[in-house]
Every structure is written in structure tokens, then in C-alpha cells.
N, C-alpha and C. Protein backbone atom coordinates (compact mmCIF):
# COMPACT_ATOMS: atom_id res chain seq x y z
N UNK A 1 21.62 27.93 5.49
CA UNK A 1 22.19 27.08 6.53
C UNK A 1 21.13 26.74 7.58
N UNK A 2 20.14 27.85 7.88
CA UNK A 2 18.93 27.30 8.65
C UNK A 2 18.44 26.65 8.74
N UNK A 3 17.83 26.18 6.94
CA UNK A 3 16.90 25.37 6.72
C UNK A 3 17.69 23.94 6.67
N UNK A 4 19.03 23.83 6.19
CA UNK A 4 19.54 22.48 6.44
C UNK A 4 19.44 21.65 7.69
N UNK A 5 19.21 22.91 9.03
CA UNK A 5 19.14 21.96 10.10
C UNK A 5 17.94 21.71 10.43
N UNK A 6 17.02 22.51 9.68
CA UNK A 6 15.31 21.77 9.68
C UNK A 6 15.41 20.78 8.87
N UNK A 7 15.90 20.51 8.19
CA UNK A 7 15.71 18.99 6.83
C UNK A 7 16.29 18.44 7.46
N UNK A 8 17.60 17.99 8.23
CA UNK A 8 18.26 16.99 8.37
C UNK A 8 18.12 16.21 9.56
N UNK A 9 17.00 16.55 10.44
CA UNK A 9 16.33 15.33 11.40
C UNK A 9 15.45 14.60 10.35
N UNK A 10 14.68 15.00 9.57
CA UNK A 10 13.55 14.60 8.45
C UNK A 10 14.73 12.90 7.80
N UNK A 11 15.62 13.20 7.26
CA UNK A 11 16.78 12.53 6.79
C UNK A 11 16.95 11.16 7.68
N UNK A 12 16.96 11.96 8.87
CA UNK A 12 17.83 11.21 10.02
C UNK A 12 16.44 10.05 10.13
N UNK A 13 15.80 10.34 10.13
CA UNK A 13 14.51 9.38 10.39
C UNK A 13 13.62 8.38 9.23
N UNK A 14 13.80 9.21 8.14
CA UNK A 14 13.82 8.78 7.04
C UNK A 14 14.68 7.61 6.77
N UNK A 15 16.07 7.80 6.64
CA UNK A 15 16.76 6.84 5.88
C UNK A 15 16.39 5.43 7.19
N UNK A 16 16.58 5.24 8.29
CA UNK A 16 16.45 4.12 8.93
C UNK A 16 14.82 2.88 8.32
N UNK A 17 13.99 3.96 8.46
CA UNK A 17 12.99 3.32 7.47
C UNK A 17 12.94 3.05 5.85
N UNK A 18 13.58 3.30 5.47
CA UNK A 18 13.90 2.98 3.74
C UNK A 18 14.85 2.05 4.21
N UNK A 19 15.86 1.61 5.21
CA UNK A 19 16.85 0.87 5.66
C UNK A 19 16.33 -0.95 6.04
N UNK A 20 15.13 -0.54 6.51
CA UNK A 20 13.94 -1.59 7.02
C UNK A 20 12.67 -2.01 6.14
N UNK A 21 12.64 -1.87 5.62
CA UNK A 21 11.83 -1.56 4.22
C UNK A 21 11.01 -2.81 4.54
N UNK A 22 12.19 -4.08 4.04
CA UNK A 22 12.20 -5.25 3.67
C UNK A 22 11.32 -6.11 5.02
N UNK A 23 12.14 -5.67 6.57
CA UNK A 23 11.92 -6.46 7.40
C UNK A 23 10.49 -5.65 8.11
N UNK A 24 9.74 -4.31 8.16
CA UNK A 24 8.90 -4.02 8.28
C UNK A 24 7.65 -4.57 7.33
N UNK A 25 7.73 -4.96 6.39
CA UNK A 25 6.85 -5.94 5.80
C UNK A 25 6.60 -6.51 5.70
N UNK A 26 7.56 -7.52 6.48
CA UNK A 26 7.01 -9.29 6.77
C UNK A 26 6.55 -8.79 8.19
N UNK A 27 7.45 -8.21 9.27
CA UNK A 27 6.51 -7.77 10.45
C UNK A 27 4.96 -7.14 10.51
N UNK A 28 4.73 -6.75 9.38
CA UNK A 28 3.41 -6.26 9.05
C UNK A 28 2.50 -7.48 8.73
N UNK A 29 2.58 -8.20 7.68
CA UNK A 29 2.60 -9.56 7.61
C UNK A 29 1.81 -10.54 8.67
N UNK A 30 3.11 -10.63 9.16
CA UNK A 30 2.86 -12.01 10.53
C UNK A 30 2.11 -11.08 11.56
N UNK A 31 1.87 -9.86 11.72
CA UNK A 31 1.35 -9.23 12.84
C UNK A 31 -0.06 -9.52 12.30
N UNK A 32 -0.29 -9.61 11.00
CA UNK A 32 -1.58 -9.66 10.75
C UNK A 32 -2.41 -11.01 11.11
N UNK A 33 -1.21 -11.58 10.72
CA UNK A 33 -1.21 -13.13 10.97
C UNK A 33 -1.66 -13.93 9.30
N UNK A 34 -1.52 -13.25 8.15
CA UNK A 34 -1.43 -13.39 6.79
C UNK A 34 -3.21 -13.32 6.90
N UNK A 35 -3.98 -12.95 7.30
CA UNK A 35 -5.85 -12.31 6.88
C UNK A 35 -6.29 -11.19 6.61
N UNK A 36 -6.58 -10.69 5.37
CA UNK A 36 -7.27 -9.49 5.03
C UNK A 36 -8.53 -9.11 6.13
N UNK A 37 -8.01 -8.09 6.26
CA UNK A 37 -9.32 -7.66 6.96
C UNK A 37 -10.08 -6.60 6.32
N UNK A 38 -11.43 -6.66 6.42
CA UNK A 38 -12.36 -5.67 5.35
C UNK A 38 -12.05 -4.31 5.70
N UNK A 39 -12.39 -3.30 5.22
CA UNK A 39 -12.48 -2.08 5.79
C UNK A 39 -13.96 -2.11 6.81
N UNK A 40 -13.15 -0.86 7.90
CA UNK A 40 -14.47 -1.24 8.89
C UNK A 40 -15.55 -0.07 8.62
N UNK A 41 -15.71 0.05 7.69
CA UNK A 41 -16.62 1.50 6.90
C UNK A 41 -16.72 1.27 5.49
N UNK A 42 -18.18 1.65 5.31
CA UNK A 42 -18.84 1.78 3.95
C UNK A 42 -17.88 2.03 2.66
N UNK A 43 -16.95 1.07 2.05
CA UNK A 43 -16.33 1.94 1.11
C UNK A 43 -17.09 2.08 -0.45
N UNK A 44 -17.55 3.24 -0.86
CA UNK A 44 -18.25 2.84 -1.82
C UNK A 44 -17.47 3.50 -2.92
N UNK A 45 -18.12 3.53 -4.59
CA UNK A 45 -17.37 4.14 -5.08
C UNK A 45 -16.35 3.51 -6.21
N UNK A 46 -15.72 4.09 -7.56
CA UNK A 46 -14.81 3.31 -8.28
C UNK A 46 -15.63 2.60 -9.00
N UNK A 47 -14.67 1.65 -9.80
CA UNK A 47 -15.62 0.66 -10.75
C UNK A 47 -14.84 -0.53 -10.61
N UNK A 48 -14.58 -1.47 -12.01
CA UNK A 48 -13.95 -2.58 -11.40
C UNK A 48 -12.52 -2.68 -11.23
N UNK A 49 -12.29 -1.43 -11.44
CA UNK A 49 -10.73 -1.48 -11.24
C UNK A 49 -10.66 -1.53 -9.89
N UNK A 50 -11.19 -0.63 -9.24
CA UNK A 50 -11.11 -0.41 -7.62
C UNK A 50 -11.12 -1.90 -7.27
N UNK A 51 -12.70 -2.62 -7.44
CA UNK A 51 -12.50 -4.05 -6.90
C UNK A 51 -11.46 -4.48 -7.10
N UNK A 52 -11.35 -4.75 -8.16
CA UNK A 52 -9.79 -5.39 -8.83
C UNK A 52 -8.32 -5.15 -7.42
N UNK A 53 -8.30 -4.38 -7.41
CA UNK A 53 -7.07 -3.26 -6.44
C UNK A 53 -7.01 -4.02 -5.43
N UNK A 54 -8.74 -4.41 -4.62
CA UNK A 54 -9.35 -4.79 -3.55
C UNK A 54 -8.66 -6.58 -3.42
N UNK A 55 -8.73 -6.98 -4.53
CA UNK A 55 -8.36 -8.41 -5.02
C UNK A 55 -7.12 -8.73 -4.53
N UNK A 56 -6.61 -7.70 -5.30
CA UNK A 56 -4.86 -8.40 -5.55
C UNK A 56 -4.52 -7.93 -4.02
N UNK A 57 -4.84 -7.03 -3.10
CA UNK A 57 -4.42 -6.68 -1.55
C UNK A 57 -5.13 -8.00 -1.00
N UNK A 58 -6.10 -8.48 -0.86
CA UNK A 58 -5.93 -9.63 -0.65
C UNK A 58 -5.53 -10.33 -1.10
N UNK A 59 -5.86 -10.97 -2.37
CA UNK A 59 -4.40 -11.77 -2.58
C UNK A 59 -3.01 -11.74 -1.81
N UNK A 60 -2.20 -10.74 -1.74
CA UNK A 60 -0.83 -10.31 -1.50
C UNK A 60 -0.75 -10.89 -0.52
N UNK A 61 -1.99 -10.52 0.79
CA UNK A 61 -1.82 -10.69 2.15
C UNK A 61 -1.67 -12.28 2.37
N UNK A 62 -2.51 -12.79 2.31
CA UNK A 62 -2.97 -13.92 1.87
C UNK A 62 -1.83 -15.15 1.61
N UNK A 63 -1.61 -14.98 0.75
CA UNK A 63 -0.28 -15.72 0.27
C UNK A 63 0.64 -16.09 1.09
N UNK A 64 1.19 -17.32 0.65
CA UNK A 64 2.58 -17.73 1.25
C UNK A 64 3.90 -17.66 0.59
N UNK A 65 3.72 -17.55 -0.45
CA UNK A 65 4.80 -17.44 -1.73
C UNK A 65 5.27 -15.83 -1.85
N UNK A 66 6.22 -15.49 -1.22
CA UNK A 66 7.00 -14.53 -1.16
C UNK A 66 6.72 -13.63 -2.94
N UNK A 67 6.81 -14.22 -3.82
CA UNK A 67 7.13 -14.01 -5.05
C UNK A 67 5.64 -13.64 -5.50
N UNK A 68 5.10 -14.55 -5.06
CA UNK A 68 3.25 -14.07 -5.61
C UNK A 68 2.75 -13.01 -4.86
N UNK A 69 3.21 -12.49 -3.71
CA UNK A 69 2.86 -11.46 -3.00
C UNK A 69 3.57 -10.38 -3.53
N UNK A 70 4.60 -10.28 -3.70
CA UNK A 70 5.18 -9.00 -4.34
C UNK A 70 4.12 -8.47 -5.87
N UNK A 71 3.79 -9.58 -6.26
CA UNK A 71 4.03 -9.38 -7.97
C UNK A 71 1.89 -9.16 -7.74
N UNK A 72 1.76 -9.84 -6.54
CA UNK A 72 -0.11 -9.53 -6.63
C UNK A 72 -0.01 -7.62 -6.08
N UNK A 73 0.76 -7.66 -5.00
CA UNK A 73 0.98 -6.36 -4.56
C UNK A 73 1.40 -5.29 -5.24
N UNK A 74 2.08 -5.49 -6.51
CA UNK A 74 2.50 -4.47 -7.37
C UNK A 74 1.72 -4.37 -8.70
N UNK A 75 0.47 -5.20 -8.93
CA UNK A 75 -0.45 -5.57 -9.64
C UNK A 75 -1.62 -4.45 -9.23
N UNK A 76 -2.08 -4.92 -7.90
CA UNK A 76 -3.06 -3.77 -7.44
C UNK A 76 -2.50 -2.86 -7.06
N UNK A 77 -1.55 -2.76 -7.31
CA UNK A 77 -0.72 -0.57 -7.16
C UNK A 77 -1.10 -0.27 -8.99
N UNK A 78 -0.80 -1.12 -9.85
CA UNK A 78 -0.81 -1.15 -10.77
C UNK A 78 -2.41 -0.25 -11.21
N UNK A 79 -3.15 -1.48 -11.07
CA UNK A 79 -4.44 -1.41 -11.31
C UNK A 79 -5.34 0.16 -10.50
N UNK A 80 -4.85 0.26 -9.38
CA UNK A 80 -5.31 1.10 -8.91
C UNK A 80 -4.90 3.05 -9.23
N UNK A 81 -3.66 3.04 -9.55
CA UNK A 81 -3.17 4.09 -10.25
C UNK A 81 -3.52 4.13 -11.45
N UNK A 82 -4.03 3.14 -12.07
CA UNK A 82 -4.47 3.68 -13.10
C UNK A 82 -5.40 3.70 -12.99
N UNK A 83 -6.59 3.29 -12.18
CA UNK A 83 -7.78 3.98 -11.99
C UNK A 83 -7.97 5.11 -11.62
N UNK A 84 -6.83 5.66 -10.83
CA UNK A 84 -7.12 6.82 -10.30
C UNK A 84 -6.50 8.29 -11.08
N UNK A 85 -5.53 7.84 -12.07
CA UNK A 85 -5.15 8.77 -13.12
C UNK A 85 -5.89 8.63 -14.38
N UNK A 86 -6.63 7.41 -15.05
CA UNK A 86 -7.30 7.98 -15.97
C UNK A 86 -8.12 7.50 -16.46
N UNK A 87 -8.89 7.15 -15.24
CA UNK A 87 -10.29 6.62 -15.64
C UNK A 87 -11.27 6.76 -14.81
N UNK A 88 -10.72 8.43 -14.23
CA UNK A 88 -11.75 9.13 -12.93
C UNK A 88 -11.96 8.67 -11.52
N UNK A 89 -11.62 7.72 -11.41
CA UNK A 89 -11.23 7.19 -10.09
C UNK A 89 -11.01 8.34 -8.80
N UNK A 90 -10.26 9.11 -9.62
CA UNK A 90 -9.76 10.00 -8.33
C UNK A 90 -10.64 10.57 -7.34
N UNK A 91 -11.97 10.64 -7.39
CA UNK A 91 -12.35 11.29 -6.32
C UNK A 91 -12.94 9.80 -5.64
N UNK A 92 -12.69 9.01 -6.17
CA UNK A 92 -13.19 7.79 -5.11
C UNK A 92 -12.37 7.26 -3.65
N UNK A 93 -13.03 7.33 -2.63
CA UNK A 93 -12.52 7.27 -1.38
C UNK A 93 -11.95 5.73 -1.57
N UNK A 94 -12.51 4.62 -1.81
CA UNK A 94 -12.39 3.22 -2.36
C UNK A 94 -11.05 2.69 -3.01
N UNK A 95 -10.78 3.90 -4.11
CA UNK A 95 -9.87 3.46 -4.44
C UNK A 95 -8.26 4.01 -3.57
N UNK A 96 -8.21 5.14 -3.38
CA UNK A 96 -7.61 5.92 -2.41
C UNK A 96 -7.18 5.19 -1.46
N UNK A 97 -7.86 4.73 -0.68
CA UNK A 97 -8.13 3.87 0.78
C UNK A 97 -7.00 2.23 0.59
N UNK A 98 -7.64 1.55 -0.89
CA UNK A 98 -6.99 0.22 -1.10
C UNK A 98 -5.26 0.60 -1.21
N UNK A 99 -4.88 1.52 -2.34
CA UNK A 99 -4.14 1.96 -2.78
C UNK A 99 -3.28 2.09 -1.50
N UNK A 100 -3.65 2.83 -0.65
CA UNK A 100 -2.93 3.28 0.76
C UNK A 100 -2.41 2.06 1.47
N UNK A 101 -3.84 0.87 1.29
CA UNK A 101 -3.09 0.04 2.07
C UNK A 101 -2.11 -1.31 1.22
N UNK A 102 -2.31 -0.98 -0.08
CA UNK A 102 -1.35 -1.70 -0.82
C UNK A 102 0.27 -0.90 -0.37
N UNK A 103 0.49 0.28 -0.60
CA UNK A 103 1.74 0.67 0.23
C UNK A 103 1.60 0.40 1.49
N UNK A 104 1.10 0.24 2.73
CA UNK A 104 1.60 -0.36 3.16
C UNK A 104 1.99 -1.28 3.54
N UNK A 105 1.32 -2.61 2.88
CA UNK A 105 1.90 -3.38 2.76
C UNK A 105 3.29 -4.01 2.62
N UNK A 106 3.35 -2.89 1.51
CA UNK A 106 4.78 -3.12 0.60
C UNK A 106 6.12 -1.94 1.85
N UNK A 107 5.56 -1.61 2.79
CA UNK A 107 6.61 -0.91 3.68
C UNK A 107 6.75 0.53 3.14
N UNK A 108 6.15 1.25 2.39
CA UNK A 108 6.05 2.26 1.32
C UNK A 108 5.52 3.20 2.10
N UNK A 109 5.44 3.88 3.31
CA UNK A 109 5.06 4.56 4.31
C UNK A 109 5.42 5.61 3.58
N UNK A 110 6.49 6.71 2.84
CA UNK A 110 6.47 7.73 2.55
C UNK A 110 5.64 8.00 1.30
């Protein structure tokens, strides 16, 4: 019974953001003002998948077509998980880094 009342602020805060999902990602979006911005540090590292990853997050951003942004954005999640499960990727900061900001893009904060 303890621990339920440690989990259930976690919940309480949780579900409002899975609730917003949708509208935190166009606010992410237009805050950007739709321009990739580079990383502001050396990312080195990966191969061409990583670039690849690098692509389609711009792309996503980029875009005006609701539909091409989802599908570029779930392309470089694509591309990038599988660089990083099996084709050694994983210790690359590069790919890690894109990956991170392809969720957030997509409102994917947890």
C-alpha cells in the first residue's frame, strides 16, 4: 500500500502528457519555427545509418505535410534503432543523440 502512493503521482503526471501527445508536437514544431538546427557539438561517430537518422529528423522538421513528417519521423526512429541494435551503433553518441531528438519530436518524452 506504500508503494502505491509513491507510483501514483508518477501516473498523475504521466497520463496528462500521453493526453497531449498530439498538441505538444506541433507546439514543438512552430516553436522551432519548422528549421533543423545542427547539434551545437562535435557529433562524431556511427556510419551511414546514423547520417541517414540525421536526414529523415530533418526532413520531419522541415516539412509542411503533416503525413510526410510522421512517416520521415518514424523512418529515422526506424533507421536509427536499427543501427543501434545491430549494427554496433550503440556506443555511438551520434546516433543516441539523433534518435533522442527524433522522439522528441514525435512528443515521445517517456
Amino acid at each position: 500500500m506504500k508503494r502505491l502512493w509513491m507510483v501514483l503521482p508518477c501516473f498523475a503526471l504521466a497520463m496528462p502528457l500521453a493526453a497531449q501527445q498530439n498538441g505538444v508536437t506541433s507546439r514543438v514544431a512552430a516553436s522551432l519555427d519548422a528549421k533543423f538546427i545542427e547539434a551545437s557539438c562535435q557529433l562524431k561517430g556511427g556510419d551511414f545509418r546514423t547520417s541517414s537518422g540525421k536526414t529523415y529528423l530533418k526532413t520531419g522538421i522541415e516539412t509542411s505535410v503533416p503525413e510526410n513528417r510522421i512517416a520521415a519521423l518514424n523512418n529515422g526512429k526506424r533507421v536509427l534503432l536499427d543501427a543501434i541494435q545491430n549494427n554496433g551503433a550503440s556506443n555511438s553518441p551520434a546516433a543516441w543523440y539523433w534518435l533522442g531528438r527524433i522522439y522528441l519530436q514525435q512528443a515521445d518524452l517517456a
